[in-house]
PDB file of N, CA and C in Angstrom:
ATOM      1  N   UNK A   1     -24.325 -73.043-216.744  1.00  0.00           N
ATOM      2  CA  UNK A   1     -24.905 -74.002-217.664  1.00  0.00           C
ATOM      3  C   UNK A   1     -23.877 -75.112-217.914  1.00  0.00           C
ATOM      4  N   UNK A   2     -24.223 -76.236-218.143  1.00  0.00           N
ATOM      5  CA  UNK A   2     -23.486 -77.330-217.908  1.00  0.00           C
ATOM      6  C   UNK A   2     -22.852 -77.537-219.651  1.00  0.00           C
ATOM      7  N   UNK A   3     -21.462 -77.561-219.434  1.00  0.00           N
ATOM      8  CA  UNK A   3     -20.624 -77.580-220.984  1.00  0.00           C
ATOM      9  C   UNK A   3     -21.332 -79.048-221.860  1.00  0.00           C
ATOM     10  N   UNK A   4     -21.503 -79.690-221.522  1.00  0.00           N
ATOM     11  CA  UNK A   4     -22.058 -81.251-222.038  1.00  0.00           C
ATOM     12  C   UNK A   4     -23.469 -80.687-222.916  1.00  0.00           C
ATOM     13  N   UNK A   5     -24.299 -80.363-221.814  1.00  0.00           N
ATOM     14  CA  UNK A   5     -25.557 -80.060-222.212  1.00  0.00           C
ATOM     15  C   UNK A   5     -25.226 -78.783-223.419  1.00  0.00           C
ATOM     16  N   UNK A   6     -24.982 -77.909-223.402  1.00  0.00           N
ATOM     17  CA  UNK A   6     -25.439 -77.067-224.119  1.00  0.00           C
ATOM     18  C   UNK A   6     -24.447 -77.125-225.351  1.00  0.00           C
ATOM     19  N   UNK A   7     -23.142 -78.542-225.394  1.00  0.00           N
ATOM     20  CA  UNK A   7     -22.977 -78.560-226.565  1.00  0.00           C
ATOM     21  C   UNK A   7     -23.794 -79.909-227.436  1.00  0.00           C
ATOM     22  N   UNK A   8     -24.886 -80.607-226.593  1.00  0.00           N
ATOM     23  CA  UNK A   8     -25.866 -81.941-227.192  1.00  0.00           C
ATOM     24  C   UNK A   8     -26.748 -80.526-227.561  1.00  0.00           C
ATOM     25  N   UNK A   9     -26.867 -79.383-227.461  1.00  0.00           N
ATOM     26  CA  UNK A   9     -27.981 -78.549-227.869  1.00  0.00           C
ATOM     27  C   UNK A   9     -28.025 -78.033-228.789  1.00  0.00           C
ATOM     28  N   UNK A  10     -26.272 -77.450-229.091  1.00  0.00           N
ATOM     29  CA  UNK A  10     -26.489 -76.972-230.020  1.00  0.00           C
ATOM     30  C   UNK A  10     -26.046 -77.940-231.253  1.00  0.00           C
ATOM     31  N   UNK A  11     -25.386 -79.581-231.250  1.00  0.00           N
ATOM     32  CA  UNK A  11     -25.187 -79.919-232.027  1.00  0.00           C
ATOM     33  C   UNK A  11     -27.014 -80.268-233.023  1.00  0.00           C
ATOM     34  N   UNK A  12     -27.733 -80.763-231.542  1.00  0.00           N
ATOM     35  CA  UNK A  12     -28.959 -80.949-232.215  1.00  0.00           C
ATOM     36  C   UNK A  12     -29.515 -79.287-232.994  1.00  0.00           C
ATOM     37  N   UNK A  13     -29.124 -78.696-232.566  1.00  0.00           N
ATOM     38  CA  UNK A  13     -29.808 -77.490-233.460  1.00  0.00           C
ATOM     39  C   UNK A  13     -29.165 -77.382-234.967  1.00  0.00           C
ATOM     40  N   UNK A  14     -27.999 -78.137-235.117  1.00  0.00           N
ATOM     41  CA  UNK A  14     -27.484 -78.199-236.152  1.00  0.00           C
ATOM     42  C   UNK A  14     -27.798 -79.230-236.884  1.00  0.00           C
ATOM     43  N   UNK A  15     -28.046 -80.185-236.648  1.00  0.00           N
ATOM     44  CA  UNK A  15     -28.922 -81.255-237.177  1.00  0.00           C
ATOM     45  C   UNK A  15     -30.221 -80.687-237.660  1.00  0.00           C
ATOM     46  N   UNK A  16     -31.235 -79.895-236.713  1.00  0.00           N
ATOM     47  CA  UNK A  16     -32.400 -79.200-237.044  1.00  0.00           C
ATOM     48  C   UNK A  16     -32.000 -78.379-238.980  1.00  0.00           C
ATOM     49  N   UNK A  17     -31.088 -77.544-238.537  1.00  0.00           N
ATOM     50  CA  UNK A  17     -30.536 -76.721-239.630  1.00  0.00           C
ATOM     51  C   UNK A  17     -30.497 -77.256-241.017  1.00  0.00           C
ATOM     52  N   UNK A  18     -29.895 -78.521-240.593  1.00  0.00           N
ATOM     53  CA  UNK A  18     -29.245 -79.143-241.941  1.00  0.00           C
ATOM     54  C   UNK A  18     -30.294 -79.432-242.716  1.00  0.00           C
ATOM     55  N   UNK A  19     -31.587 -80.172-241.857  1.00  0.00           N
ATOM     56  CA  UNK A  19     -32.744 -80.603-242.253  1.00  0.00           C
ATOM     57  C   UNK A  19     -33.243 -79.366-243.270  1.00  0.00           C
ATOM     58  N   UNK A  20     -33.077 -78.303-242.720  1.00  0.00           N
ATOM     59  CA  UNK A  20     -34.008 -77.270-243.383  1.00  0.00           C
ATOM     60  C   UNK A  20     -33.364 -76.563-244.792  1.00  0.00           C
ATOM     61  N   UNK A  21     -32.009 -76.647-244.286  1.00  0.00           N
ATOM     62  CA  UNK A  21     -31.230 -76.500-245.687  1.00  0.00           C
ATOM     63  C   UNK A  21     -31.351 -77.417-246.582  1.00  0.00           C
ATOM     64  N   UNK A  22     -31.100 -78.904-246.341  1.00  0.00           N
ATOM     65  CA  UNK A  22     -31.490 -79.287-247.314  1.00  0.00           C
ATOM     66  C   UNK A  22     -32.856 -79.592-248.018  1.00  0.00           C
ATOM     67  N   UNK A  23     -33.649 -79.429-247.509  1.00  0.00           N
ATOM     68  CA  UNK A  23     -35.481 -79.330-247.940  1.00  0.00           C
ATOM     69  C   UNK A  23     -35.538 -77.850-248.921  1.00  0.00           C
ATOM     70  N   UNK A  24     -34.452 -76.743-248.094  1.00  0.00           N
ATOM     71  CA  UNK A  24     -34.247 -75.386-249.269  1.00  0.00           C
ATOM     72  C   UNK A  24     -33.942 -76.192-250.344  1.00  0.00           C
ATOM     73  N   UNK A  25     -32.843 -76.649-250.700  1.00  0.00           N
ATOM     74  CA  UNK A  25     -31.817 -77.007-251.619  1.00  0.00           C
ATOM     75  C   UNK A  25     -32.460 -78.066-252.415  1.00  0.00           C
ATOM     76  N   UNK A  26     -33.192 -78.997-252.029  1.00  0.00           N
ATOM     77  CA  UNK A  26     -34.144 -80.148-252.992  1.00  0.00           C
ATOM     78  C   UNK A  26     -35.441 -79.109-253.154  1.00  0.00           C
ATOM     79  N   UNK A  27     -36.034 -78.340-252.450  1.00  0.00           N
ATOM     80  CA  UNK A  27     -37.505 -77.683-253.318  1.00  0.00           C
ATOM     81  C   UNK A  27     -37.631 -76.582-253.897  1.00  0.00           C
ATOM     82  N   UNK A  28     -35.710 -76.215-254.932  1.00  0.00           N
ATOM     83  CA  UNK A  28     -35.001 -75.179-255.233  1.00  0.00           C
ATOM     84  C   UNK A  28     -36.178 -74.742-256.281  1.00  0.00           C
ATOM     85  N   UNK A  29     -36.494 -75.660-256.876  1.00  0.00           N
ATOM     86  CA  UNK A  29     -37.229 -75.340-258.493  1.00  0.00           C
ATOM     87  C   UNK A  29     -38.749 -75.286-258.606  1.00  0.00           C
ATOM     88  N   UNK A  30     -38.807 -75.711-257.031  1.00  0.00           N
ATOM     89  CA  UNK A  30     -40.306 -75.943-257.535  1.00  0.00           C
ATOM     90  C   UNK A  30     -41.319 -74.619-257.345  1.00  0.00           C
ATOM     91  N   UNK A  31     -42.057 -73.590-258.015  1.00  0.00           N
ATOM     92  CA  UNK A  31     -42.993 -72.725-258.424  1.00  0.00           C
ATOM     93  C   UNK A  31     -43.357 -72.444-256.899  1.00  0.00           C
ATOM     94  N   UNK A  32     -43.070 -70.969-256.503  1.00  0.00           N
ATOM     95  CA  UNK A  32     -43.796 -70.561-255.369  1.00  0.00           C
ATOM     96  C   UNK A  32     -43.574 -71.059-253.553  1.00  0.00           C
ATOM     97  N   UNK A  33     -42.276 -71.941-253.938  1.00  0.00           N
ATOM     98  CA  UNK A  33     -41.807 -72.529-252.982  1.00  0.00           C
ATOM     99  C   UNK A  33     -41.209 -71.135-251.932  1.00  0.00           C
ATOM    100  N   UNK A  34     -41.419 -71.383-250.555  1.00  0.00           N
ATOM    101  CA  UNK A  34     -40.511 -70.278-249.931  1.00  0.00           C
ATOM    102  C   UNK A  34     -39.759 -70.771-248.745  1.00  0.00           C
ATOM    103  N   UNK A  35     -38.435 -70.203-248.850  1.00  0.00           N
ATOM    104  CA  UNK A  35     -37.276 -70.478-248.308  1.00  0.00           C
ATOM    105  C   UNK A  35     -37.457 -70.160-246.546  1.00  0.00           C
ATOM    106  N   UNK A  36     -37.732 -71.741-245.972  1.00  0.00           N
ATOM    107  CA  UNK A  36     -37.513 -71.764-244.433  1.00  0.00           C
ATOM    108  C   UNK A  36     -36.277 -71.941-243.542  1.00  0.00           C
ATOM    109  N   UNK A  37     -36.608 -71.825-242.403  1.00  0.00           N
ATOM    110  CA  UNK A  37     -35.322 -72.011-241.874  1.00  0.00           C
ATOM    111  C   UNK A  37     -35.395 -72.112-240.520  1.00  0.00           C
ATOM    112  N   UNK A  38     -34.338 -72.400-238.949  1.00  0.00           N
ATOM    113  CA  UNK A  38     -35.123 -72.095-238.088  1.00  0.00           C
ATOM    114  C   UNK A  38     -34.045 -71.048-237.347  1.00  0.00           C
ATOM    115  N   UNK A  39     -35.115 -70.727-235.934  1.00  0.00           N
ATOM    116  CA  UNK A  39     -34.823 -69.903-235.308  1.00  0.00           C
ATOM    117  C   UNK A  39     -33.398 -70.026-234.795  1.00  0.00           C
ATOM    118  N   UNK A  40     -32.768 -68.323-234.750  1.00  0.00           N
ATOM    119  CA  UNK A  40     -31.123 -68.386-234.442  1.00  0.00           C
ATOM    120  C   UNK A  40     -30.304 -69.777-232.495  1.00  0.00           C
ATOM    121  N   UNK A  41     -29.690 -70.104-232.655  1.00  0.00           N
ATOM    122  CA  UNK A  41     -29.806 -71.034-232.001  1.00  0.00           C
ATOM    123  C   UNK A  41     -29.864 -69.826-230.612  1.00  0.00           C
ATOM    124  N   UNK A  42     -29.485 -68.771-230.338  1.00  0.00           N
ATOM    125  CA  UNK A  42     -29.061 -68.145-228.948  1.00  0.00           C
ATOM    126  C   UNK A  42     -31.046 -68.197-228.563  1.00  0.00           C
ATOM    127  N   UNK A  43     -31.917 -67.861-229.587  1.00  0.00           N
ATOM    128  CA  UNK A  43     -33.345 -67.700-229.322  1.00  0.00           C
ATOM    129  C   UNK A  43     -34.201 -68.711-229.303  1.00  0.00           C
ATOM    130  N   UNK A  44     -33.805 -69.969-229.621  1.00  0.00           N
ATOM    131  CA  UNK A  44     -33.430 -71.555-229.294  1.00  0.00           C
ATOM    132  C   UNK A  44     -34.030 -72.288-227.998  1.00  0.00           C
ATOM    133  N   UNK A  45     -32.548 -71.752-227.125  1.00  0.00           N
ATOM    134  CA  UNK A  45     -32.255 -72.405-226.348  1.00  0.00           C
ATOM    135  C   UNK A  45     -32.904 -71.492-224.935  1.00  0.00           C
ATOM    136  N   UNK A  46     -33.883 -72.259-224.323  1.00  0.00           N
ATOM    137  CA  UNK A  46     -34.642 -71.169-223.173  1.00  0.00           C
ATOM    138  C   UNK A  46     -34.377 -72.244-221.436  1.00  0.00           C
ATOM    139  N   UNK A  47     -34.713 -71.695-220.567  1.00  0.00           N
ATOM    140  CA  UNK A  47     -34.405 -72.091-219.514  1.00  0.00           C
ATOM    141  C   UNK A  47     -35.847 -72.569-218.945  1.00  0.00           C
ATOM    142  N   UNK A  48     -36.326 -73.730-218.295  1.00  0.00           N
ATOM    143  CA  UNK A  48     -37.088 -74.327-217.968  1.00  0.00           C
ATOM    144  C   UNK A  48     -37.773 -74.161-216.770  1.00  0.00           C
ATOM    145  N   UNK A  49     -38.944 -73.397-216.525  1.00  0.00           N
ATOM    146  CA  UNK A  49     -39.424 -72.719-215.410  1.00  0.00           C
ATOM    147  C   UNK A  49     -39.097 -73.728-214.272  1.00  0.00           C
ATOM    148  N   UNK A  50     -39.020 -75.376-214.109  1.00  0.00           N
ATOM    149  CA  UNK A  50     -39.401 -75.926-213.578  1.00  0.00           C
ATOM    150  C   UNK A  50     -38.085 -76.657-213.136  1.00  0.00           C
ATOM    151  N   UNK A  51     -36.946 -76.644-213.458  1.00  0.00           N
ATOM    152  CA  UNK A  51     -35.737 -77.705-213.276  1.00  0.00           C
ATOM    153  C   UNK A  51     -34.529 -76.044-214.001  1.00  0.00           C
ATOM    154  N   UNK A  52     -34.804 -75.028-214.122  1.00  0.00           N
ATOM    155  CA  UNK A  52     -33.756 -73.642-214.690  1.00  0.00           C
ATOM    156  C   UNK A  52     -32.412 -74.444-215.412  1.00  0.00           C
ATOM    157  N   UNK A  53     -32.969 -75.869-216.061  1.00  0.00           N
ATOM    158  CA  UNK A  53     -32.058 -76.391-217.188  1.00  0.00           C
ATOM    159  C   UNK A  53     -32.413 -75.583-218.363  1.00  0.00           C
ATOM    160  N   UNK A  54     -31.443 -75.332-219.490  1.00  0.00           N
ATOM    161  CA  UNK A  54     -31.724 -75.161-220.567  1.00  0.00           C
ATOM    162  C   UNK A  54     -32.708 -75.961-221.306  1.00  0.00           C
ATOM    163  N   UNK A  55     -33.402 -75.916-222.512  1.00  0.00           N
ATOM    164  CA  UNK A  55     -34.332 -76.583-223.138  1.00  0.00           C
ATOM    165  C   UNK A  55     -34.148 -75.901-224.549  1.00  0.00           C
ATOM    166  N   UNK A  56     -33.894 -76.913-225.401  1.00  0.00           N
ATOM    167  CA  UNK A  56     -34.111 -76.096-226.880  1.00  0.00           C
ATOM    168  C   UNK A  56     -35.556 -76.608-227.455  1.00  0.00           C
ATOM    169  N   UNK A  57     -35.449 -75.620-228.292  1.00  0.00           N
ATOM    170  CA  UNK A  57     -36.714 -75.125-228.913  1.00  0.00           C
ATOM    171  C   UNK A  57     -36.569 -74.974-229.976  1.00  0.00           C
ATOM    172  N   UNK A  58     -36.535 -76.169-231.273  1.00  0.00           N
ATOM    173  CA  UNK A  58     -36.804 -75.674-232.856  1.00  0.00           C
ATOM    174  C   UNK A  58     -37.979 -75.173-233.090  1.00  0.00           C
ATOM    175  N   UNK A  59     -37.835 -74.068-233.688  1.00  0.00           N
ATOM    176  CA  UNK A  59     -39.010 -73.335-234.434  1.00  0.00           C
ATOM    177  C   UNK A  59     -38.676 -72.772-235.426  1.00  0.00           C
ATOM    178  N   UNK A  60     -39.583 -73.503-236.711  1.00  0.00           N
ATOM    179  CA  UNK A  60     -39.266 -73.437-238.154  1.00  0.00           C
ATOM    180  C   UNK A  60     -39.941 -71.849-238.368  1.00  0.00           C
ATOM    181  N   UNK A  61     -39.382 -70.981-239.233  1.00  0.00           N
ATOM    182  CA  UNK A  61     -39.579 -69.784-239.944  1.00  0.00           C
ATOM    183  C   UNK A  61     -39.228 -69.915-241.306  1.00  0.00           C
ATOM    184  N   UNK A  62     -40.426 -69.069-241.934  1.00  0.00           N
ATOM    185  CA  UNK A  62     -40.833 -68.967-242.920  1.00  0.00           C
ATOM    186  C   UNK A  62     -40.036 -67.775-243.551  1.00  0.00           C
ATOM    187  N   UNK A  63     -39.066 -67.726-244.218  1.00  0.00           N
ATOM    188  CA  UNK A  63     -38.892 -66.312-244.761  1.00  0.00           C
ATOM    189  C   UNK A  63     -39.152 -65.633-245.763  1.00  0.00           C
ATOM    190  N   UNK A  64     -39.328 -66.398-246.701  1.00  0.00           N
ATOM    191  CA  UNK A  64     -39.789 -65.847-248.489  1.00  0.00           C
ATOM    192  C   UNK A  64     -39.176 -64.257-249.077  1.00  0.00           C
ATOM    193  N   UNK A  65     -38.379 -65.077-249.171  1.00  0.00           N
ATOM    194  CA  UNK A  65     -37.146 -64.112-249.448  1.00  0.00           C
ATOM    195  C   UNK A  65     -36.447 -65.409-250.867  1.00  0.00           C
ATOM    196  N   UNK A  66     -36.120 -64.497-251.578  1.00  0.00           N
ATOM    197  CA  UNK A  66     -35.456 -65.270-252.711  1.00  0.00           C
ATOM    198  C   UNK A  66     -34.337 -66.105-252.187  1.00  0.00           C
ATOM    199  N   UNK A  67     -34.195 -67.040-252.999  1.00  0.00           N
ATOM    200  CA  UNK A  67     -32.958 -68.159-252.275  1.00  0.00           C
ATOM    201  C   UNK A  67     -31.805 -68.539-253.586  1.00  0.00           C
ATOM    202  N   UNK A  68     -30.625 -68.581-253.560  1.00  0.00           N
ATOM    203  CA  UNK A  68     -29.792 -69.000-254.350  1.00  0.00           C
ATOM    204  C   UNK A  68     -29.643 -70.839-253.757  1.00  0.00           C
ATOM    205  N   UNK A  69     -29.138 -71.670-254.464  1.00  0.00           N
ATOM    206  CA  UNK A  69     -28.708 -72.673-254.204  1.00  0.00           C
ATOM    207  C   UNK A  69     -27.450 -72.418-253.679  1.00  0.00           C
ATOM    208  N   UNK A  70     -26.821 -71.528-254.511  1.00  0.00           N
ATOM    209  CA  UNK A  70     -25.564 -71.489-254.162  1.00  0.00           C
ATOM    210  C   UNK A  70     -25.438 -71.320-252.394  1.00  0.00           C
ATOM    211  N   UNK A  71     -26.053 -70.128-252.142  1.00  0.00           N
ATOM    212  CA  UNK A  71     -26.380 -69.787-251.142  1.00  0.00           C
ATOM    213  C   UNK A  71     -26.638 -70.571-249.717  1.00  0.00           C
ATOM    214  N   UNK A  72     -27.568 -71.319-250.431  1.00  0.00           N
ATOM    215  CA  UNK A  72     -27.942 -72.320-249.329  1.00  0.00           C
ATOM    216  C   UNK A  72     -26.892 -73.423-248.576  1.00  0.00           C
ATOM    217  N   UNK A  73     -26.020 -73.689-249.937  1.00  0.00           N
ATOM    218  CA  UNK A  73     -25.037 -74.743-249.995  1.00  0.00           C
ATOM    219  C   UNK A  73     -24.278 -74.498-248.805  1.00  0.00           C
ATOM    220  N   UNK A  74     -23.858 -72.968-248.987  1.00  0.00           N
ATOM    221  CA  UNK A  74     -22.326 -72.741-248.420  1.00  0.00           C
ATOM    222  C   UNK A  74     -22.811 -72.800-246.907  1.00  0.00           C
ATOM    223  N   UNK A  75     -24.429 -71.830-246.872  1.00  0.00           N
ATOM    224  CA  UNK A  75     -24.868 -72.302-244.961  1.00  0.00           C
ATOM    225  C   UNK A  75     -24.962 -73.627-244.854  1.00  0.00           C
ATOM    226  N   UNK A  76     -25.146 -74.332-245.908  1.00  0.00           N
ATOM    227  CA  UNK A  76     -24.717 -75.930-244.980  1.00  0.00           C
ATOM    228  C   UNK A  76     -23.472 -76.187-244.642  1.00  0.00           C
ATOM    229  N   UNK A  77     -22.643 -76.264-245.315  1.00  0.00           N
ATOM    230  CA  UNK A  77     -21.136 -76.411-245.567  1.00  0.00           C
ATOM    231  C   UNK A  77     -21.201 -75.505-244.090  1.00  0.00           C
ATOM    232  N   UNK A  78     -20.973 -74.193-244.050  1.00  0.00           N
ATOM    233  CA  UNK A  78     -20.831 -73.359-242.631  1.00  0.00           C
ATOM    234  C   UNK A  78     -21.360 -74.339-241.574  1.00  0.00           C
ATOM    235  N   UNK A  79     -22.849 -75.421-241.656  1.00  0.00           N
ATOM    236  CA  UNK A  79     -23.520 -75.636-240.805  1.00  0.00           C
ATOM    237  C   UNK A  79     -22.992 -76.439-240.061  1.00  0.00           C
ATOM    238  N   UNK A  80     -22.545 -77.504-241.527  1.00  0.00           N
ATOM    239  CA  UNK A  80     -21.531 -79.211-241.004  1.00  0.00           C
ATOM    240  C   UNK A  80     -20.093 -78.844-240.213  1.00  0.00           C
ATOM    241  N   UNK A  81     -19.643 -78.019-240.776  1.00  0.00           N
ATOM    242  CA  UNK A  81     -18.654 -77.316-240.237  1.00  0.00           C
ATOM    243  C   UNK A  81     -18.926 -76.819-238.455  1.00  0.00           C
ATOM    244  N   UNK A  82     -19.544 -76.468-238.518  1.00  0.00           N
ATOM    245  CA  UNK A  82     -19.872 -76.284-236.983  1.00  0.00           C
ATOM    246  C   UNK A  82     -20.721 -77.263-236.186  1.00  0.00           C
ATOM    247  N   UNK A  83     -21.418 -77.966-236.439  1.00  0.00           N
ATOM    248  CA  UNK A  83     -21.613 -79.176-235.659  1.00  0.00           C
ATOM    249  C   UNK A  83     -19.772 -79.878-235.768  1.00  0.00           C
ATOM    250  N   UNK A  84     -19.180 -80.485-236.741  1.00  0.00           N
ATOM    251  CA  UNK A  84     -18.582 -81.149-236.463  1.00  0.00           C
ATOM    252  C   UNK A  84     -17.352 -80.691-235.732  1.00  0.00           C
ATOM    253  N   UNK A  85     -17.160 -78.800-235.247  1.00  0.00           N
ATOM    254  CA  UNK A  85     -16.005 -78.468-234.785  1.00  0.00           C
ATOM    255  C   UNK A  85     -16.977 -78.975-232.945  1.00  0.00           C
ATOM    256  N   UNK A  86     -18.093 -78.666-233.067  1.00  0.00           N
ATOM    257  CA  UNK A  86     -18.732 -78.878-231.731  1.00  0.00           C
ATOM    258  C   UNK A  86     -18.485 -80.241-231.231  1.00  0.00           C
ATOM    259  N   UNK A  87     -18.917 -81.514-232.044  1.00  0.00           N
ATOM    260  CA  UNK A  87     -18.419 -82.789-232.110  1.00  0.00           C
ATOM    261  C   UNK A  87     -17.412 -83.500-231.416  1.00  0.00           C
ATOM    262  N   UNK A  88     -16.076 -82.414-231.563  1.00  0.00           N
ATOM    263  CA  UNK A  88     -14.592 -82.538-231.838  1.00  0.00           C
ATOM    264  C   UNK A  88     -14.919 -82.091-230.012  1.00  0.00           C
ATOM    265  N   UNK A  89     -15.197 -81.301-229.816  1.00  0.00           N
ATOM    266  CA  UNK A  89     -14.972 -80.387-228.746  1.00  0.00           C
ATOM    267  C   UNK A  89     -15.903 -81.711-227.508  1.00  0.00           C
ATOM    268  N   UNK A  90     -17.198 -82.114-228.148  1.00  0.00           N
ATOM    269  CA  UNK A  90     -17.472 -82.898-226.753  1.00  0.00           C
ATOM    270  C   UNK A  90     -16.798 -84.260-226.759  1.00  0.00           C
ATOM    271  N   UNK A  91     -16.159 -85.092-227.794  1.00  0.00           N
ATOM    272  CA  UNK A  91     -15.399 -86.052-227.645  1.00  0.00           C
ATOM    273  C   UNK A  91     -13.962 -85.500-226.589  1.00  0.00           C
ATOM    274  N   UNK A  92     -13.122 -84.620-226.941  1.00  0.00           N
ATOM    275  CA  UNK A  92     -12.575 -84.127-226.087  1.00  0.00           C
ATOM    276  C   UNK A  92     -12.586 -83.833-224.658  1.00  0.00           C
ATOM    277  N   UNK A  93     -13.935 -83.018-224.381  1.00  0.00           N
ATOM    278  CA  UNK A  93     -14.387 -82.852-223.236  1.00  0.00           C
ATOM    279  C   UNK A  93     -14.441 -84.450-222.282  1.00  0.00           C
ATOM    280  N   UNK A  94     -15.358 -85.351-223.465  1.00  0.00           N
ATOM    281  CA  UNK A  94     -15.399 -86.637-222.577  1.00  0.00           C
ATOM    282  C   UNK A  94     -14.183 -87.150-222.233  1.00  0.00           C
ATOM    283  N   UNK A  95     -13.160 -87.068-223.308  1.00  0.00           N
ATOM    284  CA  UNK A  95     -12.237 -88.011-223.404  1.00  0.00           C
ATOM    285  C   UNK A  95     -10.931 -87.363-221.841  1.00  0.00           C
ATOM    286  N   UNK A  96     -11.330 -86.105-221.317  1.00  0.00           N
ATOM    287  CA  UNK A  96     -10.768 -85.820-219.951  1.00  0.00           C
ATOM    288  C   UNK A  96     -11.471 -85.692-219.225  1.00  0.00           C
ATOM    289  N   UNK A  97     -13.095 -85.924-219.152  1.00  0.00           N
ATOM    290  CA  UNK A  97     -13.712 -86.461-218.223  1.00  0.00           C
ATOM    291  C   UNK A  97     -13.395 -88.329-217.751  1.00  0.00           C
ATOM    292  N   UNK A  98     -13.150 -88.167-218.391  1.00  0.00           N
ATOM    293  CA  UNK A  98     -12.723 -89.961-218.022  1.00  0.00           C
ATOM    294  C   UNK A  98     -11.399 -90.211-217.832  1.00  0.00           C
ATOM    295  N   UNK A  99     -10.532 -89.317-218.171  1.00  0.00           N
ATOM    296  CA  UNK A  99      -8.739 -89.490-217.396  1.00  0.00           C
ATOM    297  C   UNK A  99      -9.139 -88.763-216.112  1.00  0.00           C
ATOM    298  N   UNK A 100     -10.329 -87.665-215.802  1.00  0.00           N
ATOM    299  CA  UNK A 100      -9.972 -87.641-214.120  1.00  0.00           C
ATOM    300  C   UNK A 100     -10.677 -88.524-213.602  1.00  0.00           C
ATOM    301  N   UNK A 101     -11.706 -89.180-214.277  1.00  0.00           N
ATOM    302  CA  UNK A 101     -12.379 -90.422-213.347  1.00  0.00           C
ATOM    303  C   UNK A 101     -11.271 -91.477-213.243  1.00  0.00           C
ATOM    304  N   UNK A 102     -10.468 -91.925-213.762  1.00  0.00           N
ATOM    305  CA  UNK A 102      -9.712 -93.131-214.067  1.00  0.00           C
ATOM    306  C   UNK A 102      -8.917 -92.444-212.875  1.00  0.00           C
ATOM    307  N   UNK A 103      -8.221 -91.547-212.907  1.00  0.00           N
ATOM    308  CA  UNK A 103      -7.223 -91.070-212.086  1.00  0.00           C
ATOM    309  C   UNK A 103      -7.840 -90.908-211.137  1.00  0.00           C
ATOM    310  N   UNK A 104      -9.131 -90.429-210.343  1.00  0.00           N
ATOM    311  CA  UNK A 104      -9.424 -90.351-208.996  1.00  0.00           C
ATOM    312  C   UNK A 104      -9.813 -91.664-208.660  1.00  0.00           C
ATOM    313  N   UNK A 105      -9.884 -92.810-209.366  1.00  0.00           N
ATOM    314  CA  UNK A 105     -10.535 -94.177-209.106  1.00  0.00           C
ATOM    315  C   UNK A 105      -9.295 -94.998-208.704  1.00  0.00           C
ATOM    316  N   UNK A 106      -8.014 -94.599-208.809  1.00  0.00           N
ATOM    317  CA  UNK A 106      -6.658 -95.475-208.742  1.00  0.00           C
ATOM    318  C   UNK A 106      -6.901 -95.122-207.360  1.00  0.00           C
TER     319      UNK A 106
END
């Protein structure tokens, strides 16, 4: 599986996340509300009958299960936290994909 791709996959799955945490976290109070979320990213990400690229797949779940704010907070905080260590990792990746292009181009 190609390192590029499957870290644009899972940053977007973290983007997905954040969305859902924070929709927990703003519809904390409101009567009968139940706490969604989506699917774990490994059950996500599926392989494409047609091109055997990866393909992600958000799919929102319903859990209704009691929710703390507190709770919710810290899986964001965990969430931002891991998109932005992923972030770190494909700027990197690019940033020596392009010293061996520069260097095989001399």
């Amino acid at each position: 599986m190609n390192v590029l791709t499957q870290l644009v996959n899972k940053m977007s799955w973290n983007v997905a996340r954040s969305q859902r945490l924070n929709a927990n976290i703003a519809n904390f109070d409101i009567p009968g509300y139940k706490r969604t979320d989506i699917q774990p990213f490994n059950k996500s990400v599926r392989s494409s009958t047609m091109t055997q690229e990866p393909t992600l797949y958000i799919k929102e779940v319903i859990e209704g299960v009691e929710m703390s704010r507190e709770n919710e907070m810290l899986q964001l905080t965990e969430n931002s936290a891991n998109y932005q260590a992923n972030l770190n990792i494909y700027k990197k990746y690019l940033g020596l994909l392009k010293t061996v292009i520069g260097k095989a181009g001399s």
